[in-house]
Protein backbone atom coordinates (compact mmCIF):
# COMPACT_ATOMS: atom_id res chain seq x y z
CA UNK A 1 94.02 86.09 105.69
CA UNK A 2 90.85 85.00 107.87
CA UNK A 3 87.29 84.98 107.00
CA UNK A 4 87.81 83.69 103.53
CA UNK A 5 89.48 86.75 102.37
CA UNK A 6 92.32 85.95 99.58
CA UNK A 7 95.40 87.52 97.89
CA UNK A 8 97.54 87.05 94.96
CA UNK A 9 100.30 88.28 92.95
CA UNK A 10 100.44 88.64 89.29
CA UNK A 11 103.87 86.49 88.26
CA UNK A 12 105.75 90.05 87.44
CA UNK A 13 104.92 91.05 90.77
CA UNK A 14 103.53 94.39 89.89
CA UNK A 15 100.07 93.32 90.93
CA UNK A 16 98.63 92.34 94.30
CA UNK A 17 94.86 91.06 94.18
CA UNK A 18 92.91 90.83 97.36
CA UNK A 19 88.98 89.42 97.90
CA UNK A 20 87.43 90.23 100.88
CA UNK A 21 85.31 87.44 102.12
CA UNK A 22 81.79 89.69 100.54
CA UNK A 23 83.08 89.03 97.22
CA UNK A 24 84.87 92.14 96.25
CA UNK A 25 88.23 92.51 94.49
CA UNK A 26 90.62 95.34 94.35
CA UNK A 27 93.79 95.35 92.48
CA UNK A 28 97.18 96.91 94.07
CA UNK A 29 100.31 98.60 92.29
CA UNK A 30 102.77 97.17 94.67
CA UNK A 31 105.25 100.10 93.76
CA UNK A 32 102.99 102.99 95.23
CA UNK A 33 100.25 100.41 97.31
CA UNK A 34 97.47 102.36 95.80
CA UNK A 35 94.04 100.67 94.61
CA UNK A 36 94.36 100.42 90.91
CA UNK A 37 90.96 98.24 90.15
CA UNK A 38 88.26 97.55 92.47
CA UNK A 39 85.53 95.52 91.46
CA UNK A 40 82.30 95.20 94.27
CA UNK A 41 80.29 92.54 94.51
CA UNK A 42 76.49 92.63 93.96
CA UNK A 43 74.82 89.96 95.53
CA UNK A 44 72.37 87.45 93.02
CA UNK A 45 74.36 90.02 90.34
CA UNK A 46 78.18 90.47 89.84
CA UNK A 47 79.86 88.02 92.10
CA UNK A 48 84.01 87.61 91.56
CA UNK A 49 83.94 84.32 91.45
CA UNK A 50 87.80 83.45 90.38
CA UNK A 51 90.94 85.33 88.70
CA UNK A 52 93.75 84.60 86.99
CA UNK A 53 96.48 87.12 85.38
CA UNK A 54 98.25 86.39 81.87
CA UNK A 55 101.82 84.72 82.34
CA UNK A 56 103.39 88.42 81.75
CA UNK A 57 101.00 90.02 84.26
CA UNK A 58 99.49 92.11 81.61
CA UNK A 59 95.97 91.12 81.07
CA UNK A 60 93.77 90.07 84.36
CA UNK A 61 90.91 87.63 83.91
CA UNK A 62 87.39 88.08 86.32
CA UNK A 63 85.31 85.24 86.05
CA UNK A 64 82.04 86.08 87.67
CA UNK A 65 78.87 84.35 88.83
CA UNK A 66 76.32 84.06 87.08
CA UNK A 67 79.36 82.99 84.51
CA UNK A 68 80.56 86.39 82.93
CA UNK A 69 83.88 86.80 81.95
CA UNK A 70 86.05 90.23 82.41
CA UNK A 71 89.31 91.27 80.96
CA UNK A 72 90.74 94.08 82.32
CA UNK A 73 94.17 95.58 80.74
């Protein structure tokens, strides 16, 4: 992806992540494609800094700056 955008999957592959270069995320079911989670970014507020999913894909983790930490089920 260009402009700094980025994607991931979660390791069970039911999850696709995307960040658009602005900072936002939105989380994908990749059985019907359709926007499960999307979290905007607010500058000087709620960046998404970083993610990472739980081994089984259950649980993802949003670190944000100024430091906050999300868990989303």
């Amino acid at each position: 992806m260009e402009g700094g955008d980025t994607a991931g999957f979660s390791p069970d592959n039911r999850w696709l992540i995307t960040k658009t270069g602005a900072g936002a995320l939105t989380v994908w079911g990749t059985q019907t494609w359709r926007s499960e989670i999307a979290i905007d970014s607010v500058p000087n507020v709620l960046t998404p800094w970083s993610w990472h999913f739980s081994p089984d894909g259950r649980w993802l983790v949003v670190i944000t700056a100024p430091g906050d930490i999300q868990l989303w089920d």
